[in-house]
Every structure is written in structure tokens, then in C-alpha cells.
N, C-alpha and C. Protein backbone atom coordinates (compact mmCIF):
# COMPACT_ATOMS: atom_id res chain seq x y z
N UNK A 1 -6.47 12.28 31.38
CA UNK A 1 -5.24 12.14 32.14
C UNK A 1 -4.08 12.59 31.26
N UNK A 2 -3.11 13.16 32.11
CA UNK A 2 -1.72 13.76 30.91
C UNK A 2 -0.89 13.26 31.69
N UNK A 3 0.78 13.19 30.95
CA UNK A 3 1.92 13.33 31.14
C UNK A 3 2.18 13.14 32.73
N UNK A 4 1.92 14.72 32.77
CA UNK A 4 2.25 15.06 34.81
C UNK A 4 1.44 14.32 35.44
N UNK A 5 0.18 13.87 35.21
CA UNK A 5 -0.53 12.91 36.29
C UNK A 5 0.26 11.69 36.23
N UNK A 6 0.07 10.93 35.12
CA UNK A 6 1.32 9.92 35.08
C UNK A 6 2.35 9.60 35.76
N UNK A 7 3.11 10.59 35.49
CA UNK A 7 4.21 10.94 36.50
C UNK A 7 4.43 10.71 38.04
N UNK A 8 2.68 11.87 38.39
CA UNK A 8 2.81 11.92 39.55
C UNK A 8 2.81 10.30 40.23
N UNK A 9 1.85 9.49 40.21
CA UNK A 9 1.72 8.62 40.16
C UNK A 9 2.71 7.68 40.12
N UNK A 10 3.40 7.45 39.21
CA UNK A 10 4.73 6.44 39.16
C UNK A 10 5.55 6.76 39.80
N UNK A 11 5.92 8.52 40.36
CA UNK A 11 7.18 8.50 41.10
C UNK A 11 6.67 8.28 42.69
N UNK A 12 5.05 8.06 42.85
CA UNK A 12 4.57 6.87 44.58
C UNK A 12 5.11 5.39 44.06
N UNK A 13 5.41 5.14 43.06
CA UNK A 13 5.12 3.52 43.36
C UNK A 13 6.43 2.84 43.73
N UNK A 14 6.33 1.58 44.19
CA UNK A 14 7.96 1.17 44.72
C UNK A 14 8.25 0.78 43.64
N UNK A 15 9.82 0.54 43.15
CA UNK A 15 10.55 0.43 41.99
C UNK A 15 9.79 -0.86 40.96
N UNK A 16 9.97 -2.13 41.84
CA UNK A 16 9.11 -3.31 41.24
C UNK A 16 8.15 -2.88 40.34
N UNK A 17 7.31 -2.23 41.14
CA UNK A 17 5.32 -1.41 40.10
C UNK A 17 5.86 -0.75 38.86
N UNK A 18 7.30 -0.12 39.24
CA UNK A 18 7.77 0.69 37.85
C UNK A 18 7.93 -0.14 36.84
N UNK A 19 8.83 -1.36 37.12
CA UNK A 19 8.97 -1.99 36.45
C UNK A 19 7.98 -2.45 35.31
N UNK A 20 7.15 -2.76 36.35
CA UNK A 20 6.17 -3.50 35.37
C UNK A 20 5.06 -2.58 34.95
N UNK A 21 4.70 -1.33 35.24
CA UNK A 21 4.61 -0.30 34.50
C UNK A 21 5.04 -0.25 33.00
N UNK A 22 6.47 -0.49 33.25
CA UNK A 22 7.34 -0.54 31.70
C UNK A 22 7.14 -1.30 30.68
N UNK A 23 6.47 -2.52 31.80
CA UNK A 23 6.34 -3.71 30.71
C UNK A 23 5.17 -3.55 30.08
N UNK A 24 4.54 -3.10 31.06
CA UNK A 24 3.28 -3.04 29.98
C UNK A 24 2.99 -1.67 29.42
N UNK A 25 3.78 -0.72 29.29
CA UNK A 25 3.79 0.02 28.29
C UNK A 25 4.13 -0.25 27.21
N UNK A 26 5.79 -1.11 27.25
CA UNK A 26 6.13 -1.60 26.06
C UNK A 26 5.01 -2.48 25.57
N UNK A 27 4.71 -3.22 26.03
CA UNK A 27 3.45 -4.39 25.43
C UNK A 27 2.54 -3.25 24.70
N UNK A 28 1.70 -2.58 25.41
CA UNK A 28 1.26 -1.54 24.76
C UNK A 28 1.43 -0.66 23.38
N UNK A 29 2.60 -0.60 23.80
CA UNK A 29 3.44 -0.44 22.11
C UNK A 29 3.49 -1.43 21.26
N UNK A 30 4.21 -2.55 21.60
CA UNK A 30 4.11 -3.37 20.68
C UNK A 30 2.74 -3.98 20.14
N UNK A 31 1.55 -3.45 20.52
CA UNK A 31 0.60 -4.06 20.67
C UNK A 31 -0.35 -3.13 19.32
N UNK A 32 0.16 -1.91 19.42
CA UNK A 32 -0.07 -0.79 19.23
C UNK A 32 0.54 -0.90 17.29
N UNK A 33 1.73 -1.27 17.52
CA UNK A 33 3.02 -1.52 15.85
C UNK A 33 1.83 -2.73 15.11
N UNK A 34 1.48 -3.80 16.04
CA UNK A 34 1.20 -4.89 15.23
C UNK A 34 -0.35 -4.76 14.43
N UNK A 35 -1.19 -4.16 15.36
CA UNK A 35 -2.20 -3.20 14.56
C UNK A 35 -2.36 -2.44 13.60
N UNK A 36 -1.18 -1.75 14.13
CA UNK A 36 -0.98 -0.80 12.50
C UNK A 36 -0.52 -1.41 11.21
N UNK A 37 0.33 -2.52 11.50
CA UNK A 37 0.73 -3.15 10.37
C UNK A 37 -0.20 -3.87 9.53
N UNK A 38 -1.05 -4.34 10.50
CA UNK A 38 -2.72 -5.41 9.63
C UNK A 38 -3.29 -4.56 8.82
N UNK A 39 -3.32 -2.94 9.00
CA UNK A 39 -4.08 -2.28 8.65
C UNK A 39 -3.92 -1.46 7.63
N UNK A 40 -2.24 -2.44 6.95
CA UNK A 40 -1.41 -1.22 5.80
C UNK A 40 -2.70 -1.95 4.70
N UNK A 41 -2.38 -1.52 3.84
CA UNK A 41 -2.83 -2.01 1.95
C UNK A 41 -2.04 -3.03 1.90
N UNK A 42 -2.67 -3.44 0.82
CA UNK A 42 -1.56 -4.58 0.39
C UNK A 42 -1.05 -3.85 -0.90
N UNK A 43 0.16 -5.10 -1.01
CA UNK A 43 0.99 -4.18 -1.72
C UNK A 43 1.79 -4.81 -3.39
N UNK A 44 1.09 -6.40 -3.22
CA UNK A 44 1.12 -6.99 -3.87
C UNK A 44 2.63 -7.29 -4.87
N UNK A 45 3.54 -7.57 -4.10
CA UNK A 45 5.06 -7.31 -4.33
C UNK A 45 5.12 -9.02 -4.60
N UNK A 46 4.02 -9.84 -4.22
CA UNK A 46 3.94 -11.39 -4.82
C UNK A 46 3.50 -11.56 -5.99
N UNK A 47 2.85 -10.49 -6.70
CA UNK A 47 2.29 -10.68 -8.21
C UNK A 47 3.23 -11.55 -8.90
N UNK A 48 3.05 -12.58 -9.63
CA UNK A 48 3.86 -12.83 -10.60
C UNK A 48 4.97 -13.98 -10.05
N UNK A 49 4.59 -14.48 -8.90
CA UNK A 49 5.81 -15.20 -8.30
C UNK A 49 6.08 -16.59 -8.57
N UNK A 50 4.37 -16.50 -8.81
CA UNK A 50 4.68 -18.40 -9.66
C UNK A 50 4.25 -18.32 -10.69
N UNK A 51 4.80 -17.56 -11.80
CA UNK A 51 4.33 -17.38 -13.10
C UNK A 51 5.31 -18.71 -14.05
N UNK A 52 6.23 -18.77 -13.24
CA UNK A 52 7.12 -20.19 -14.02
C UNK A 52 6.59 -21.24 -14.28
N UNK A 53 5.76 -21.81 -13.12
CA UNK A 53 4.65 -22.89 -13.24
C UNK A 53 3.19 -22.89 -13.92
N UNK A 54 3.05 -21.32 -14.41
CA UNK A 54 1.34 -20.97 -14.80
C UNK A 54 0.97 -22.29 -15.49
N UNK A 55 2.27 -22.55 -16.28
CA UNK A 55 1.39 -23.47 -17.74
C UNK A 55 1.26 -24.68 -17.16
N UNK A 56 1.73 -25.25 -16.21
CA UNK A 56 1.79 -26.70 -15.48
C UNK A 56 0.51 -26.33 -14.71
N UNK A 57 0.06 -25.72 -13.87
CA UNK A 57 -0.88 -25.90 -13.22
C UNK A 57 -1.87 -24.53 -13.25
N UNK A 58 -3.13 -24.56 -12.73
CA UNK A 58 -4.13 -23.62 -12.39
C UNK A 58 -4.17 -23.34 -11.55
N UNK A 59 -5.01 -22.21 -11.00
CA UNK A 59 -5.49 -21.86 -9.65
C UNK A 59 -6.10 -23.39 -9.28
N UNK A 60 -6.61 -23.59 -9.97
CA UNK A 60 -7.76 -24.52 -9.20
C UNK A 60 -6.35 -25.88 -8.57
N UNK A 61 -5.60 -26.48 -9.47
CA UNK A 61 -4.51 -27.30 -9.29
C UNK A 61 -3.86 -27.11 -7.96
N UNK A 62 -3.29 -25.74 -8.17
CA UNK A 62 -3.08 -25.36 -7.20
C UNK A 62 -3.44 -25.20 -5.55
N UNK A 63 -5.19 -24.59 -5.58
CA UNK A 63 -5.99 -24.89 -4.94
C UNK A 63 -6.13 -26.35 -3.85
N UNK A 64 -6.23 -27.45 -5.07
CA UNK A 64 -6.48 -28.55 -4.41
C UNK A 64 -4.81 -29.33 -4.09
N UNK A 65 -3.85 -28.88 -4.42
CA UNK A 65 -2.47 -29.22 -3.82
C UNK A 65 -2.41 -28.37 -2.37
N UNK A 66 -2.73 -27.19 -2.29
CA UNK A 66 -2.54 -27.28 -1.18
C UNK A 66 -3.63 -27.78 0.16
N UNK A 67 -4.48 -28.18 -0.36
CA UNK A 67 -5.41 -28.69 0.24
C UNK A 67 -4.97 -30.26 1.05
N UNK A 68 -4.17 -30.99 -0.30
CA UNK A 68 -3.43 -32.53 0.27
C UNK A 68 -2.66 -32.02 1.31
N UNK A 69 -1.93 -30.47 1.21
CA UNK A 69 -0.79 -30.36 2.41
C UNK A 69 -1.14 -30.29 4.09
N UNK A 70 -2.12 -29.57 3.89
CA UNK A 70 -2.66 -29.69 5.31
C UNK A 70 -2.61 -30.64 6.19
């Protein structure tokens, strides 16, 4: 299916169908952005963020603190 079939198609439907045509194109899109984003690399711009605390606690410390938070 292309473009002009599309077209043809939406310019039968009554305005309402357009509407929501729209909506779910946009959904479509947005649906479309949020996929792509799961699928970047990471980028690891958190390295190093709790390096203030290293000497107070461990992974593992750490680990089981957030475990009480839940």
C-alpha cells in the first residue's frame, strides 16, 4: 500500500474517521520514538555518581539497602 492509496481512502471517510485516523497515527509514532529509544546503547553518563560514598558502603550494602526500600 502507498501514499495515494492512503489518501484515496481517507478523503471517503467522514471527518470524525479522520480524526481518529490521526490519532492513531500519532500513537503510531509515538509508539514507534519509544522503541527506538530502548534500543539506543547505553551510555553510561552515571559512571561514577556515587563514588562519594564508595568507602562507606559496597555494592553488596548497597544492594541490600535498597532491598529494605521496597
Amino acid at each position: 500500500m502507498n501514499i495515494e492509496q492512503i489518501n484515496k481512502k481517507i478523503e471517503k471517510m467522514p471527518p470524525d474517521l479522520v480524526s481518529e485516523v490521526m490519532d492513531y497515527i500519532d500513537y503510531l509514532m509515538h509508539k514507534y520514538a519509544v522503541v527506538s529509544k530502548t534500543n539506543k546503547s547505553f551510555d553510561f553518563s552515571w559512571e561514577g555518581g556515587l563514588s562519594e560514598i564508595s568507602k562507606e558502603y559496597t555494592s553488596v550494602d548497597l544492594q541490600h539497602k535498597v532491598l529494605e526500600w521496597r
